[in-house]
PDB file of N, CA and C in Angstrom:
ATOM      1  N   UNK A   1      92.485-251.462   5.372  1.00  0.00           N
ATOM      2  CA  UNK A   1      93.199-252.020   4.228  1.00  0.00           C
ATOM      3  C   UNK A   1      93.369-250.917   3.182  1.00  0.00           C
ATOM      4  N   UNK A   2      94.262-250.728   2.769  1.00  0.00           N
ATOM      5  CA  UNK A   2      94.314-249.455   1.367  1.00  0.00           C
ATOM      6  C   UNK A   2      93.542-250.410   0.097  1.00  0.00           C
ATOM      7  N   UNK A   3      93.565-248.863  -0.798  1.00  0.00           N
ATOM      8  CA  UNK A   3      92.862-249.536  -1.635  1.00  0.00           C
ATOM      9  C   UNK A   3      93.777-250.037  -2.557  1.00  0.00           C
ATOM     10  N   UNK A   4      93.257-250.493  -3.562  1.00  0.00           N
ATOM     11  CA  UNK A   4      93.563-251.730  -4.441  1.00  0.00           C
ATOM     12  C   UNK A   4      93.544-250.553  -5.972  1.00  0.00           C
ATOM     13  N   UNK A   5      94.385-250.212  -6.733  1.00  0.00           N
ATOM     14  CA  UNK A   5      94.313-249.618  -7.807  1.00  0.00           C
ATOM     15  C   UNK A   5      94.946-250.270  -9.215  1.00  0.00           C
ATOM     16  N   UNK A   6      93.869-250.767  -9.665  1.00  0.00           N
ATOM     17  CA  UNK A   6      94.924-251.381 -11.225  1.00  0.00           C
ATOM     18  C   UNK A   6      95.122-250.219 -12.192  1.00  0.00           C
ATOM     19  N   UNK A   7      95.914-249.828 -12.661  1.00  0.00           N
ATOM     20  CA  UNK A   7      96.431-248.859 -13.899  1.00  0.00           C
ATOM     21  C   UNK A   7      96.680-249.411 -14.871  1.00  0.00           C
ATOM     22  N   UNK A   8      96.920-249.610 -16.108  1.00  0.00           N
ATOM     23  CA  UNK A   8      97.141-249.717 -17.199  1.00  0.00           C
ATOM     24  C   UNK A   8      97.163-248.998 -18.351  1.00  0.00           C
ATOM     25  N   UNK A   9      97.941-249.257 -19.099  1.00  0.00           N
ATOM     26  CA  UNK A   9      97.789-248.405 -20.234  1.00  0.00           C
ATOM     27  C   UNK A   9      98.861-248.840 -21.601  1.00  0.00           C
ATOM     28  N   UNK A  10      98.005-248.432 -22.744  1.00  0.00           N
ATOM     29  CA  UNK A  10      98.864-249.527 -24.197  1.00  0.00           C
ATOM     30  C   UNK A  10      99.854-248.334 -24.441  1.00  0.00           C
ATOM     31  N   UNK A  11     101.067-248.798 -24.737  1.00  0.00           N
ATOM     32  CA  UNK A  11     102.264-247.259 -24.660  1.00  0.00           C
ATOM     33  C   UNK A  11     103.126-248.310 -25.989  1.00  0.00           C
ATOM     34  N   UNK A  12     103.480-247.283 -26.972  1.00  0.00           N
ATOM     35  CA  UNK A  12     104.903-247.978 -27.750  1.00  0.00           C
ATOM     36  C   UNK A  12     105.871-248.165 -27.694  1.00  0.00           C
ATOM     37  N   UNK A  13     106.479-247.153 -26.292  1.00  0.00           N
ATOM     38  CA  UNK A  13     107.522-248.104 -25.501  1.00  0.00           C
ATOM     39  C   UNK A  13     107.456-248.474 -24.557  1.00  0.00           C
ATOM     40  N   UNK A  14     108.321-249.703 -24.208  1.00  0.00           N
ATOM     41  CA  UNK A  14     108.102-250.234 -22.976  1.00  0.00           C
ATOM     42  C   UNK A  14     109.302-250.080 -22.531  1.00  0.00           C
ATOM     43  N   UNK A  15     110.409-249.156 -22.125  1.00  0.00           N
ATOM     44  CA  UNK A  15     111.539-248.845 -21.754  1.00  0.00           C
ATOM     45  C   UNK A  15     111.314-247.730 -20.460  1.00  0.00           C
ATOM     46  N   UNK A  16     112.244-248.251 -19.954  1.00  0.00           N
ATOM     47  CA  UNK A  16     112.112-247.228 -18.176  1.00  0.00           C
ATOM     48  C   UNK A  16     112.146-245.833 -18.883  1.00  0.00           C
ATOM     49  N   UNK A  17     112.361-245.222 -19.500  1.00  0.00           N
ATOM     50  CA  UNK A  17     112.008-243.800 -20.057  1.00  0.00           C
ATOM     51  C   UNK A  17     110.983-243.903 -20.435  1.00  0.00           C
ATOM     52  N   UNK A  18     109.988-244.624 -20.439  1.00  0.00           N
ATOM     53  CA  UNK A  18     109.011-244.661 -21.219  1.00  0.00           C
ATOM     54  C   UNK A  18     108.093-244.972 -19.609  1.00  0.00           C
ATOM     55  N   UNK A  19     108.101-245.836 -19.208  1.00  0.00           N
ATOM     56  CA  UNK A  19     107.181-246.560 -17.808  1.00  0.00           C
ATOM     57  C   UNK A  19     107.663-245.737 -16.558  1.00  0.00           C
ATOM     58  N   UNK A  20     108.771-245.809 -16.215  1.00  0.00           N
ATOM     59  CA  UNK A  20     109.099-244.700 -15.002  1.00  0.00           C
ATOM     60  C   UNK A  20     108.188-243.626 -14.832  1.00  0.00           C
ATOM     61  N   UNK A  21     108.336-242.739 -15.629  1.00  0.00           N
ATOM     62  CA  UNK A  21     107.553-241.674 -15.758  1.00  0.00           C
ATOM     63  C   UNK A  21     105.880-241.429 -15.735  1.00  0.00           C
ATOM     64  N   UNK A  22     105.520-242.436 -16.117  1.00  0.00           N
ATOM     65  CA  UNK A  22     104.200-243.075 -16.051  1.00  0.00           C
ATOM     66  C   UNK A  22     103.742-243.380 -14.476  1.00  0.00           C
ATOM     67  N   UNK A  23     104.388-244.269 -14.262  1.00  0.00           N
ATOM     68  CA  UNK A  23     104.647-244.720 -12.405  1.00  0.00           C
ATOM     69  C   UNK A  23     104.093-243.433 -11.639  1.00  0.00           C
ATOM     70  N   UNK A  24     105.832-242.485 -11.924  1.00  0.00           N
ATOM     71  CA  UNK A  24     105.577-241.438 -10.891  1.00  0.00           C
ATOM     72  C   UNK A  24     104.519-240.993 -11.013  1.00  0.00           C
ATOM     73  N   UNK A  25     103.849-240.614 -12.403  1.00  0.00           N
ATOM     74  CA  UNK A  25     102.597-239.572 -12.130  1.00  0.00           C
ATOM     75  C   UNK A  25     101.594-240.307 -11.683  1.00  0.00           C
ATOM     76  N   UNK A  26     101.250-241.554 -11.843  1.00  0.00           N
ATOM     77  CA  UNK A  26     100.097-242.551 -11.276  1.00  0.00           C
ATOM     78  C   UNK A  26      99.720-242.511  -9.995  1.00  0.00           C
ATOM     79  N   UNK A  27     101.217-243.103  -9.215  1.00  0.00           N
ATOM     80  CA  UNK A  27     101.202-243.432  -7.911  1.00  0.00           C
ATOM     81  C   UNK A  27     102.052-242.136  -7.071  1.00  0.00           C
ATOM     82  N   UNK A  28     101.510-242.376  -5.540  1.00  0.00           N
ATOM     83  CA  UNK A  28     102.321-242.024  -4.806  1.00  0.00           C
ATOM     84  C   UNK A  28     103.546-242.796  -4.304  1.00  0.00           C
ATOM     85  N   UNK A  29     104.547-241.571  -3.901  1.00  0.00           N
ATOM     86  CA  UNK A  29     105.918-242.544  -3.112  1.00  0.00           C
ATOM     87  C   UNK A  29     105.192-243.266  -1.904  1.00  0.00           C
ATOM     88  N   UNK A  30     106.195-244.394  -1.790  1.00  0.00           N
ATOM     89  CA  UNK A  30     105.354-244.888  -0.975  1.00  0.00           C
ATOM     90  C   UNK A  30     104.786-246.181  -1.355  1.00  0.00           C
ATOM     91  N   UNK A  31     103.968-246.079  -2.684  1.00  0.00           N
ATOM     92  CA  UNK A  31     103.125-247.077  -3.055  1.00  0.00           C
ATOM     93  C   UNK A  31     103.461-248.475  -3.429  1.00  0.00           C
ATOM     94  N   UNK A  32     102.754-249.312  -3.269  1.00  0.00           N
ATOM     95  CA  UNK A  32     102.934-250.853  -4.058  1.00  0.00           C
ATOM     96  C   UNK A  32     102.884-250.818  -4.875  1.00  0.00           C
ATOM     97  N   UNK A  33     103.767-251.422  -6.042  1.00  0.00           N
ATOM     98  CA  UNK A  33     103.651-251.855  -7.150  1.00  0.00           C
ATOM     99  C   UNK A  33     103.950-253.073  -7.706  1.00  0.00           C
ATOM    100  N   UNK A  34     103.403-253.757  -8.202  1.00  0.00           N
ATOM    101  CA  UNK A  34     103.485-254.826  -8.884  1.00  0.00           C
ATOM    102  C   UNK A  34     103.545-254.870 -10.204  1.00  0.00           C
ATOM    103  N   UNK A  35     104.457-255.672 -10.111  1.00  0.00           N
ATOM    104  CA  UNK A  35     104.989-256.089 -11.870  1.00  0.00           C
ATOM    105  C   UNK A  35     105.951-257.215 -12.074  1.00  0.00           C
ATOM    106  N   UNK A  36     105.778-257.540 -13.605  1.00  0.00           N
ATOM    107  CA  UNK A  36     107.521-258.969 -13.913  1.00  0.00           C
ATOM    108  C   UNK A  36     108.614-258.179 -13.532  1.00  0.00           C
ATOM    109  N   UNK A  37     109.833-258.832 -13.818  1.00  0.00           N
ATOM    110  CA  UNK A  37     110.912-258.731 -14.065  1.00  0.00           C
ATOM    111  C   UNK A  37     111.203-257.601 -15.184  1.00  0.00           C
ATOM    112  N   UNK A  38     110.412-257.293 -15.829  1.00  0.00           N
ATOM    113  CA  UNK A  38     110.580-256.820 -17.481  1.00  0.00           C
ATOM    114  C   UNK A  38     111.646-255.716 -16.947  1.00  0.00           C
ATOM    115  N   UNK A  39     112.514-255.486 -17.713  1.00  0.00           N
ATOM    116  CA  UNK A  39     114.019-254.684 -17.364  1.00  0.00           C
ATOM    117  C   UNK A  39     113.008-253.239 -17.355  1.00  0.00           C
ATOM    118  N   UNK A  40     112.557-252.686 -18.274  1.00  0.00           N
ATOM    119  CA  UNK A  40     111.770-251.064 -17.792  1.00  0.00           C
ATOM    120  C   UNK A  40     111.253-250.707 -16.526  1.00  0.00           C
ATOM    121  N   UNK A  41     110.838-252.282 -15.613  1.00  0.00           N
ATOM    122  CA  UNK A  41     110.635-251.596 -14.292  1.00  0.00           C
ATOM    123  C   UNK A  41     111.854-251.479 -13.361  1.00  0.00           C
ATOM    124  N   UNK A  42     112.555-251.625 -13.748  1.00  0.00           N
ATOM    125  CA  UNK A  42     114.206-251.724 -13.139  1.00  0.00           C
ATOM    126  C   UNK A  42     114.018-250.414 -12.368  1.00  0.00           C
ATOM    127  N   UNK A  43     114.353-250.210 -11.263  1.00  0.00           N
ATOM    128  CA  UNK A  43     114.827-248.967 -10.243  1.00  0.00           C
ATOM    129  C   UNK A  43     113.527-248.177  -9.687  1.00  0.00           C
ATOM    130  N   UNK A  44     112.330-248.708  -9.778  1.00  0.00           N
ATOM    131  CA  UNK A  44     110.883-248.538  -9.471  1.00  0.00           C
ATOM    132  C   UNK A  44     111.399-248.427  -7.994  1.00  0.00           C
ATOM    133  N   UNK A  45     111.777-249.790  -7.084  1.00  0.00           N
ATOM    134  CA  UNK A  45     112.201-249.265  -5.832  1.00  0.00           C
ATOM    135  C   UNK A  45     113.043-248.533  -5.353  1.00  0.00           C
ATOM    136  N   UNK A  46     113.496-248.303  -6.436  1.00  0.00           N
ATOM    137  CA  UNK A  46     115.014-247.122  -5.872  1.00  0.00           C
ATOM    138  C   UNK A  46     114.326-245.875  -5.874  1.00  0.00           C
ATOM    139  N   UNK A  47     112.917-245.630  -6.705  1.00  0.00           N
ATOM    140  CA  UNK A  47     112.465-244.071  -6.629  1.00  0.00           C
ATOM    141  C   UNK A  47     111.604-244.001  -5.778  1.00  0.00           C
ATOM    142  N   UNK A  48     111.082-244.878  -4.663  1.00  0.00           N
ATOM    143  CA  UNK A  48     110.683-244.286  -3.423  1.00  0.00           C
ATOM    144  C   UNK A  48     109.182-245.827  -3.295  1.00  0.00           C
ATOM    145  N   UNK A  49     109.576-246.464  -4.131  1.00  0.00           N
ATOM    146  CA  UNK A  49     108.684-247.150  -4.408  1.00  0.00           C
ATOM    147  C   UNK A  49     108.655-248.887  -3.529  1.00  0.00           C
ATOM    148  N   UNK A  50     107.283-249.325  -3.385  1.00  0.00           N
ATOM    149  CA  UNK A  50     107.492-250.734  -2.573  1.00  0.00           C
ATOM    150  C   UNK A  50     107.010-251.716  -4.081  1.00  0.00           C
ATOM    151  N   UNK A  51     107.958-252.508  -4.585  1.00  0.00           N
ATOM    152  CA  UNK A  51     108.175-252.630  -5.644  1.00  0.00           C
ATOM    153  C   UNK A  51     107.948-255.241  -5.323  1.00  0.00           C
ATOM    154  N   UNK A  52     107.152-254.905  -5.588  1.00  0.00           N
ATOM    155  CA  UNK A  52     106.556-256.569  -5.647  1.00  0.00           C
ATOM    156  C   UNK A  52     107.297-257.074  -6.937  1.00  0.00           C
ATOM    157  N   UNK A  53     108.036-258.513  -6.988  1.00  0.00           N
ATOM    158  CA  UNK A  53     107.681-258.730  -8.527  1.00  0.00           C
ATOM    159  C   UNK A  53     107.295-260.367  -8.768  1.00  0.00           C
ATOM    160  N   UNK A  54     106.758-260.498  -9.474  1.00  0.00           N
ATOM    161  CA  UNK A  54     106.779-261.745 -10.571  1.00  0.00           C
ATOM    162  C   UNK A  54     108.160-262.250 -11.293  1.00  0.00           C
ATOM    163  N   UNK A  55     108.555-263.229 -10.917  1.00  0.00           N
ATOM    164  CA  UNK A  55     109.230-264.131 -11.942  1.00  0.00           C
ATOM    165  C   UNK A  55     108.822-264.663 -12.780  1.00  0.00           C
ATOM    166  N   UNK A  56     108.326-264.928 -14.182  1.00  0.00           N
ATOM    167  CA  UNK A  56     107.878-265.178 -15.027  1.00  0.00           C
ATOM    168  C   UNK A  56     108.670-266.968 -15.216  1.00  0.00           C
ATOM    169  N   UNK A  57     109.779-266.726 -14.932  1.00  0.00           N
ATOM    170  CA  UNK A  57     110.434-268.004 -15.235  1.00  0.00           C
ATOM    171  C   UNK A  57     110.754-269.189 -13.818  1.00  0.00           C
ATOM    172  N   UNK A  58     110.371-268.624 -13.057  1.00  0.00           N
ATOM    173  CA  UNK A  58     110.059-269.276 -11.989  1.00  0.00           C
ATOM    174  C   UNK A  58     108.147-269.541 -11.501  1.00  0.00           C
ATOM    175  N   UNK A  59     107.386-268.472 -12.078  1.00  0.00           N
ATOM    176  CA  UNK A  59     106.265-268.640 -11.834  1.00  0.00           C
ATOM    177  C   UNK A  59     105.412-268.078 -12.606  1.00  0.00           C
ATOM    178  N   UNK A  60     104.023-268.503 -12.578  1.00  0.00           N
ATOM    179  CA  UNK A  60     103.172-267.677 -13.690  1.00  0.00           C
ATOM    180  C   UNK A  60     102.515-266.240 -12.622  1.00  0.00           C
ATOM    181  N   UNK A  61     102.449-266.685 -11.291  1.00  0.00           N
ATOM    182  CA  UNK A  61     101.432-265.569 -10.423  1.00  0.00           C
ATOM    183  C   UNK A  61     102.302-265.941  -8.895  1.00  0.00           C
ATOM    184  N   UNK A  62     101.867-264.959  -7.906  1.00  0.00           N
ATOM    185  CA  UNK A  62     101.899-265.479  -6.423  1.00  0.00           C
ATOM    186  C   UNK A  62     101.212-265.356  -5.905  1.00  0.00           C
ATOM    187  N   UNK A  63     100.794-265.553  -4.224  1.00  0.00           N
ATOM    188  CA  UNK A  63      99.796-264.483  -3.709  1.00  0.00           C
ATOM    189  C   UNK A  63      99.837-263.695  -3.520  1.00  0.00           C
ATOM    190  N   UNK A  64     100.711-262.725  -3.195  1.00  0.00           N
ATOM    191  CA  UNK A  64     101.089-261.546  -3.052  1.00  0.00           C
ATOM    192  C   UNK A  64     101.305-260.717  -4.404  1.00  0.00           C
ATOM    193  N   UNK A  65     101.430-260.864  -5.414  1.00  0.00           N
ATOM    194  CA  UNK A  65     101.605-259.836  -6.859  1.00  0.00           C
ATOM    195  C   UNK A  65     100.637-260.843  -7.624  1.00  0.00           C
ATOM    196  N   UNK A  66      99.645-260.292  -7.910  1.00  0.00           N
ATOM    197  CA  UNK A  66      99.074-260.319  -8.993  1.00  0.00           C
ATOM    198  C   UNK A  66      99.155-259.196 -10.200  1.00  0.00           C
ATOM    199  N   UNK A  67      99.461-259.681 -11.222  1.00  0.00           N
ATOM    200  CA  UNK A  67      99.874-258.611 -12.192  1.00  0.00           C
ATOM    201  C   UNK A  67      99.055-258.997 -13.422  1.00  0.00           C
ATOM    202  N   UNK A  68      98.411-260.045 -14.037  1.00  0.00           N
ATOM    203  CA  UNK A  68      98.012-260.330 -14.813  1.00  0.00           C
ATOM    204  C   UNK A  68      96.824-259.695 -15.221  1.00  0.00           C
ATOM    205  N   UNK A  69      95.994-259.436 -14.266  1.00  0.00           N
ATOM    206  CA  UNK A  69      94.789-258.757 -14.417  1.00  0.00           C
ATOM    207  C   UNK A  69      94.740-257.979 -15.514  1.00  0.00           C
ATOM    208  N   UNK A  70      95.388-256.956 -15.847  1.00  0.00           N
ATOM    209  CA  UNK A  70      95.731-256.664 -17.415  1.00  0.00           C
ATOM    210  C   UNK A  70      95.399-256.908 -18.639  1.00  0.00           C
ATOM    211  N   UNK A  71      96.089-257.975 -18.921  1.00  0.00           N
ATOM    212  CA  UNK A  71      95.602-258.921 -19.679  1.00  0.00           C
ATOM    213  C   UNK A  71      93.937-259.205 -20.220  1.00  0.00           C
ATOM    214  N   UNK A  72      93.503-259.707 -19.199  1.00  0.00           N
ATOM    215  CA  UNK A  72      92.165-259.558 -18.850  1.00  0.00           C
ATOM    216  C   UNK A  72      90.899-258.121 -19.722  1.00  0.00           C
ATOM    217  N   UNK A  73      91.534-257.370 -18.734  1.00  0.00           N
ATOM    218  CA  UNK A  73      91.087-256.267 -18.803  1.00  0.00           C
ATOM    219  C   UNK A  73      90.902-256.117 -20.711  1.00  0.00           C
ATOM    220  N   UNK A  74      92.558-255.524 -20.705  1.00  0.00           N
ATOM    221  CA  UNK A  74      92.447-255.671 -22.449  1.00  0.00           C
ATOM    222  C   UNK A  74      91.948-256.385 -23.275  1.00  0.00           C
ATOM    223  N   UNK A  75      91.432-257.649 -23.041  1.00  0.00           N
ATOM    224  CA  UNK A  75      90.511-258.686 -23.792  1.00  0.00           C
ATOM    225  C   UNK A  75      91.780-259.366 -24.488  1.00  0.00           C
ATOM    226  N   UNK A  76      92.976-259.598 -23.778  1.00  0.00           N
ATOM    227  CA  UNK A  76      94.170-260.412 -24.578  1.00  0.00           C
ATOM    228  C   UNK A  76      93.513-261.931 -24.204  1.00  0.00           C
ATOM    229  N   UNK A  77      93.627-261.956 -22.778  1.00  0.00           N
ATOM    230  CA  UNK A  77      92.845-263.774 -22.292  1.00  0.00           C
ATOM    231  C   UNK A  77      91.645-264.005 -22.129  1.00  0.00           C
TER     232      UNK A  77
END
């Protein structure tokens, strides 16, 4: 099974110039990622990426993308 890596991080923008760049240096091509809809992850799979998402307006979680963990982490829930 690969491993399991949560990343996070508090940034002042949240715009694909801002998160893209973040991505690449995190992960390898190749990698899973999970995330919403939020328009900044827009084209995550177009850069080499296996790109999971959440609908927020169709769902809160699935089994397959968990993304919330975050949250958590930061002491928001």
């Amino acid at each position: 099974m690969p491993a399991r890596v949560w990343f996070g991080l508090i940034v002042d923008d949240v715009g694909s110039s801002t998160l893209q760049p973040l991505i690449r240096k995190q992960f390898r091509k190749g990698s899973t990622t999970c995330s919403d809809t939020w328009k900044g992850y827009t084209g995550i799979a177009a850069n080499g990426y296996v790109h999971r998402l959440v609908d927020h307006q169709k769902e809160f979680a699935n089994k397959e993308t968990h993304i919330n963990m975050g949250w958590k982490v930061f002491g928001v829930i």
